[in-house]
Protein backbone atom coordinates (compact mmCIF):
# COMPACT_ATOMS: atom_id res chain seq x y z
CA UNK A 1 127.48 87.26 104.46
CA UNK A 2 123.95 85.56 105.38
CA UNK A 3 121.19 86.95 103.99
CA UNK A 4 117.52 86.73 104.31
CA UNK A 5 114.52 87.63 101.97
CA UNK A 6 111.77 88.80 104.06
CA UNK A 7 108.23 88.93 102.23
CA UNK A 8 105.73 90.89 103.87
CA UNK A 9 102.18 89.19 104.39
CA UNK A 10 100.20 91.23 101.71
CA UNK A 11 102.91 90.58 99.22
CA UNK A 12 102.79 87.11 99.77
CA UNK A 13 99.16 87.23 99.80
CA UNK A 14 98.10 89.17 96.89
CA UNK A 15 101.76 90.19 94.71
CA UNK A 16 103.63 86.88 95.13
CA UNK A 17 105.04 88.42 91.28
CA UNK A 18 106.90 90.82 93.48
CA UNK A 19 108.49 88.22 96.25
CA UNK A 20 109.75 86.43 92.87
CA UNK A 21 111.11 89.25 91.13
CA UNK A 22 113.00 90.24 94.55
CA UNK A 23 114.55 87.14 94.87
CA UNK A 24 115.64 87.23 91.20
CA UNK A 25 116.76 90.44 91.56
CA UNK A 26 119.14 89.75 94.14
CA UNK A 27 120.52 86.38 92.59
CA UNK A 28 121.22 88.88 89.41
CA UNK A 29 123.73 90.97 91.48
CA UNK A 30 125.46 87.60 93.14
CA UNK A 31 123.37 87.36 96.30
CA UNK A 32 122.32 84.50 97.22
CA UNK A 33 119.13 85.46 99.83
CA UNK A 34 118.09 83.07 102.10
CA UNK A 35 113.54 82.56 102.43
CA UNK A 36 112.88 81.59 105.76
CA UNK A 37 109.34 80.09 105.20
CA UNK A 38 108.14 80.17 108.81
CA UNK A 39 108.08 83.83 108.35
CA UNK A 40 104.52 85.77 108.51
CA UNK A 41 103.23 89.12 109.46
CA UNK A 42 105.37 91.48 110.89
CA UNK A 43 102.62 92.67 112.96
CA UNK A 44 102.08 96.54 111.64
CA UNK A 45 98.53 96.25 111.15
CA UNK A 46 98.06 95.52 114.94
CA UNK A 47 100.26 97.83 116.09
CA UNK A 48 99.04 100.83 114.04
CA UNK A 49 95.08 99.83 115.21
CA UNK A 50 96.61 100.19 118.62
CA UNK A 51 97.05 96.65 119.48
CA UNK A 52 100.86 96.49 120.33
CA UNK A 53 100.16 93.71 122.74
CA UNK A 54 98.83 91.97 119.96
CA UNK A 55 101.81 92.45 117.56
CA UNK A 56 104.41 91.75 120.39
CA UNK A 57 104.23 87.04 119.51
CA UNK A 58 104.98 88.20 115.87
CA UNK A 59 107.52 90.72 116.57
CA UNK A 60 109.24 87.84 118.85
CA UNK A 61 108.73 85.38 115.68
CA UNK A 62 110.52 87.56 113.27
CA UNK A 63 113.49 87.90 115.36
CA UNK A 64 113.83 84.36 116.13
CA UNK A 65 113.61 83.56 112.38
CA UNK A 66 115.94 86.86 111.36
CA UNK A 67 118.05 87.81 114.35
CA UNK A 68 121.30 85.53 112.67
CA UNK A 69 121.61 86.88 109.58
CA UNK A 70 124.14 90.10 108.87
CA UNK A 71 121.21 91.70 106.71
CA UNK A 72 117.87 91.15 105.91
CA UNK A 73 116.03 92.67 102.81
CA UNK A 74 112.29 93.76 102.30
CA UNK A 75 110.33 95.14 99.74
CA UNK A 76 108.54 97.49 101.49
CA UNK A 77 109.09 100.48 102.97
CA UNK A 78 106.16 100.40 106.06
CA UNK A 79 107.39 97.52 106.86
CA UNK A 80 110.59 97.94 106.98
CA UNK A 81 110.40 101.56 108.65
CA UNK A 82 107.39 99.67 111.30
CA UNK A 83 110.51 97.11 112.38
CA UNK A 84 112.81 99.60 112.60
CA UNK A 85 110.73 101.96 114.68
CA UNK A 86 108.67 99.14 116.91
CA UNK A 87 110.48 96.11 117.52
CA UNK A 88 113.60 97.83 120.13
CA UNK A 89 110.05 98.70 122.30
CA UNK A 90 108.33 95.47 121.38
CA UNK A 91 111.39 93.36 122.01
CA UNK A 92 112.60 95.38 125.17
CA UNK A 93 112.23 92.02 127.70
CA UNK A 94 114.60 90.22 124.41
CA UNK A 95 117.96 89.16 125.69
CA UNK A 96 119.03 88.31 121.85
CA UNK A 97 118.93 91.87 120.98
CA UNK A 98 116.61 92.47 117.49
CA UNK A 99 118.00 92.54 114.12
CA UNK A 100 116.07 96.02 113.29
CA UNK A 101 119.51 97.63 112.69
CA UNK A 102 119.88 94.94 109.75
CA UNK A 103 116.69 95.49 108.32
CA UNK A 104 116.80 97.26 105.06
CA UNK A 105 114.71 98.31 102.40
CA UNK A 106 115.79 96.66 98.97
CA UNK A 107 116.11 99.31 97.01
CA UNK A 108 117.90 100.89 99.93
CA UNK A 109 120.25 98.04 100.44
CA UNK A 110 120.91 97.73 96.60
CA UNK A 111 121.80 101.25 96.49
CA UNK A 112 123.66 101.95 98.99
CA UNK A 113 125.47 98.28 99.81
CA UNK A 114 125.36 96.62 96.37
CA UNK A 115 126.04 100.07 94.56
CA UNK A 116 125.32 98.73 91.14
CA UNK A 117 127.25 100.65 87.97
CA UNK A 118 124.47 99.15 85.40
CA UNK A 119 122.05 96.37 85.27
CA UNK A 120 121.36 93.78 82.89
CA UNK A 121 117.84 95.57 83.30
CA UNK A 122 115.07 96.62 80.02
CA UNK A 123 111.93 97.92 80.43
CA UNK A 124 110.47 100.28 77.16
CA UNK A 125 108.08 102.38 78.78
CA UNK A 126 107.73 105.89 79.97
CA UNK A 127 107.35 105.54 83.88
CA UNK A 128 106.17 108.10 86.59
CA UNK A 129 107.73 107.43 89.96
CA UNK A 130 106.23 107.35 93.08
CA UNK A 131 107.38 107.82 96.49
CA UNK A 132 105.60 106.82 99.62
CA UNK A 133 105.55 108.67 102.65
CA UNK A 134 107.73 105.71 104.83
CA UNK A 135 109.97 105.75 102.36
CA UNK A 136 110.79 109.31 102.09
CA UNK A 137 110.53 110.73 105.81
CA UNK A 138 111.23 107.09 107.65
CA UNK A 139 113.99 105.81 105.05
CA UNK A 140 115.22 108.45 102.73
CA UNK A 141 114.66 107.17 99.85
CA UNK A 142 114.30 110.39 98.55
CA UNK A 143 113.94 114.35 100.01
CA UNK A 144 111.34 115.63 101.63
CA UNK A 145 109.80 118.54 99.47
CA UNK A 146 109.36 120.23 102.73
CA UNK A 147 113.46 120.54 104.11
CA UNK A 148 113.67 122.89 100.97
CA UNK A 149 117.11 121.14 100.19
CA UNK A 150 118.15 119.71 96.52
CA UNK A 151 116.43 116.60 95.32
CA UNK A 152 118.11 112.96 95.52
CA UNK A 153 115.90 110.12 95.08
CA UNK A 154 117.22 106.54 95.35
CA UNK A 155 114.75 105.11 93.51
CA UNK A 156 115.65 107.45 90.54
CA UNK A 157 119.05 107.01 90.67
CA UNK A 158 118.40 103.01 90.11
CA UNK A 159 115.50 103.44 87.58
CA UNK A 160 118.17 105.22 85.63
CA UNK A 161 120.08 101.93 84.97
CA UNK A 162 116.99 100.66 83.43
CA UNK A 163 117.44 100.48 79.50
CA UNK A 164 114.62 101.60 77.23
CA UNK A 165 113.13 103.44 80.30
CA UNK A 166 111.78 107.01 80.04
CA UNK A 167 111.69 108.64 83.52
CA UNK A 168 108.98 110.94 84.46
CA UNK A 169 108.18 112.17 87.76
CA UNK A 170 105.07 114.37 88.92
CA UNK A 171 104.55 117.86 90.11
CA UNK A 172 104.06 117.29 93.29
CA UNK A 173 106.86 114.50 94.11
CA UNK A 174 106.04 112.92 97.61
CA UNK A 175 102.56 114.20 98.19
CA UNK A 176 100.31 111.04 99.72
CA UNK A 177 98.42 108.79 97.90
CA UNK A 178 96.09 108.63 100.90
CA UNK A 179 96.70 105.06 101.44
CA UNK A 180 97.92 105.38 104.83
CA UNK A 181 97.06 101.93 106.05
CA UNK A 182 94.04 102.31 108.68
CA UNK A 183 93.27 105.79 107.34
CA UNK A 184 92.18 104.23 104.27
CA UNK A 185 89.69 102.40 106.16
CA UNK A 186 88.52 104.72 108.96
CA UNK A 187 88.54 107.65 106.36
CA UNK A 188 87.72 105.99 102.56
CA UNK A 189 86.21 109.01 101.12
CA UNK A 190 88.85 111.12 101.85
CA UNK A 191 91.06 108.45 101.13
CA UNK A 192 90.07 107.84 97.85
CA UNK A 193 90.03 111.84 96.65
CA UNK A 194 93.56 111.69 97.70
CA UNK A 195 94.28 108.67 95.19
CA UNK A 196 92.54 110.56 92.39
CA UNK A 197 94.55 113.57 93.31
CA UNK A 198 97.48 112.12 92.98
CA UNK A 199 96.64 109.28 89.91
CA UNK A 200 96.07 112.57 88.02
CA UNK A 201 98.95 114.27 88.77
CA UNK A 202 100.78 111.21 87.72
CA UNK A 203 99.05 111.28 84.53
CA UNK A 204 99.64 114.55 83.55
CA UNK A 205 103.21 113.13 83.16
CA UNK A 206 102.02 111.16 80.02
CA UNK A 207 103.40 108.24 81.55
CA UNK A 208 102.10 104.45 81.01
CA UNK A 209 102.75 103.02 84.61
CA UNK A 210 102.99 104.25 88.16
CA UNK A 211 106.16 103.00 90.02
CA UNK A 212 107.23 102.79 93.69
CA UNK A 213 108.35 100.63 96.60
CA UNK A 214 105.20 100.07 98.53
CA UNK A 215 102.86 97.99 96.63
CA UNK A 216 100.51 98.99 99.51
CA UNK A 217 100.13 102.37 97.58
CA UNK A 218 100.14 100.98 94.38
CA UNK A 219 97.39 98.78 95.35
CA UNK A 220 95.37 101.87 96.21
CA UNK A 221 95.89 103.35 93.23
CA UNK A 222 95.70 100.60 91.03
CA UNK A 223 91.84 99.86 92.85
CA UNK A 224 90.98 103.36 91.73
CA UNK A 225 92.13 103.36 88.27
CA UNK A 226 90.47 99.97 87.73
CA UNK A 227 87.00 101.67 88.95
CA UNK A 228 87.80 104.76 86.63
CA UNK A 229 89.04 102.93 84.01
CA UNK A 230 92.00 105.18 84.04
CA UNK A 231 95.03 105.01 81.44
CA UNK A 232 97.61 103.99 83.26
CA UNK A 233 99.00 101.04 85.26
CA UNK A 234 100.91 100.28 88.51
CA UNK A 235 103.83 98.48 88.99
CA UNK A 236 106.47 97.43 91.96
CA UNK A 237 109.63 99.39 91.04
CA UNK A 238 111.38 95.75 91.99
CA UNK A 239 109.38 94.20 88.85
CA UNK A 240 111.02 96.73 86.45
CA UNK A 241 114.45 96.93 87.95
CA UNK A 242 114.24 92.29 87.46
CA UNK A 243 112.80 92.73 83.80
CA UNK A 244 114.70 91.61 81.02
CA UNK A 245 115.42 92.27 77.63
């Protein structure tokens, strides 16, 4: 099987730690991923302004540089979820079809393709787990609190292979950390009491980091307990699931 790493733009630009740790990750279970380095944006931002026209060149990039491999592996669930959902109507005029339908989530594709029994994984700290609104209601990563079914969270099911690692989880499991991409701009006040909100519901776990697989959300949060000078710390779920004894 050929597979590709793909690294979205902010990750590259600002948590290059977790682009590294992905690729480790992977090489840990026998994969050996594949970095195409003319790779860039995806073009989500655009899009999500309402500039589709605008995103369509990148779209048309990404599948040129993607469209040959059996799978290709993110870390990041908008981005993944944006690809998924955008490029068949960006890419309608493509006669090379899109690889969209290969696209996958890492922690997706390591649990349900790799299915892992353990991992040569340590990380001694009591962790609260987040999960982002792409990844629960675009990916199902985990249940929606609001289908009222039992709870299964993917994320949690591969944390638990983690040695040392004491699981926590908060009240209020997949409420939004008011990131929300452009709504964090267009609407920062209410943005930012819906970090707090949800940073203190997390604490109230008695947990020492924050985990999840957007590091879009963790970076809002993260900004907000470095203003407050809050207790507790953020961290890609990717970083702890490569950390070694």
């Amino acid at each position: 099987m050929k597979i590709a790493l793909f690294i979205p733009c902010y990750i590259n630009a600002l948590y290059p730690q977790v682009g590294i740790a992905a690729y480790q990750l992977l090489h840990s279970l026998g994969i050996q991923a594949e970095y195409p380095e003319d790779q860039t944006c995806c073009g989500q931002p655009m899009a999500n302004a309402g500039f589709e026209e605008d995103a369509r060149p990148l779209a048309e990039r990404m599948n040129r540089l993607f469209n040959h491999y059996d799978y290709v592996v993110a870390p990041s669930a908008s981005c993944v979820s944006f690809v998924r959902e955008s490029y068949p109507k960006l890419l309608h005029h493509s006669t090379h079809g899109c690889f969209d339908s290969r696209l996958y989530e890492i922690c997706e594709f390591i649990h349900d393709i790799i299915r892992p029994r353990e991992l040569d994984a340590c990380f001694p700290h009591r962790v609260s787990l987040h999960n982002s609104c792409h990844g629960v209601r675009k990916l199902h990563l985990s249940t929606p609190s609001e289908l009222n079914l039992p709870y299964h969270s993917k994320l949690r099911n591969l944390l638990k292979l983690v040695s040392g690692l004491e699981l926590a989880e908060p009240r209020r499991r997949d409420e939004c950390c008011g990131f929300g991409g452009m709504f964090s701009v267009e609407e920062s006040a209410v943005s930012v009491q819906m970090g707090r909100d949800r940073i203190q519901d997390h604490l109230s776990t008695g947990s020492e980091f924050i985990t999840g697989a957007d590091s879009s959300c963790l970076m809002h949060m993260q900004g907000i307990i470095d203003r407050e000078k809050l207790p507790i710390r953020t961290i890609h779920i990717i970083e702890i699931l490569n950390s070694r004894p």
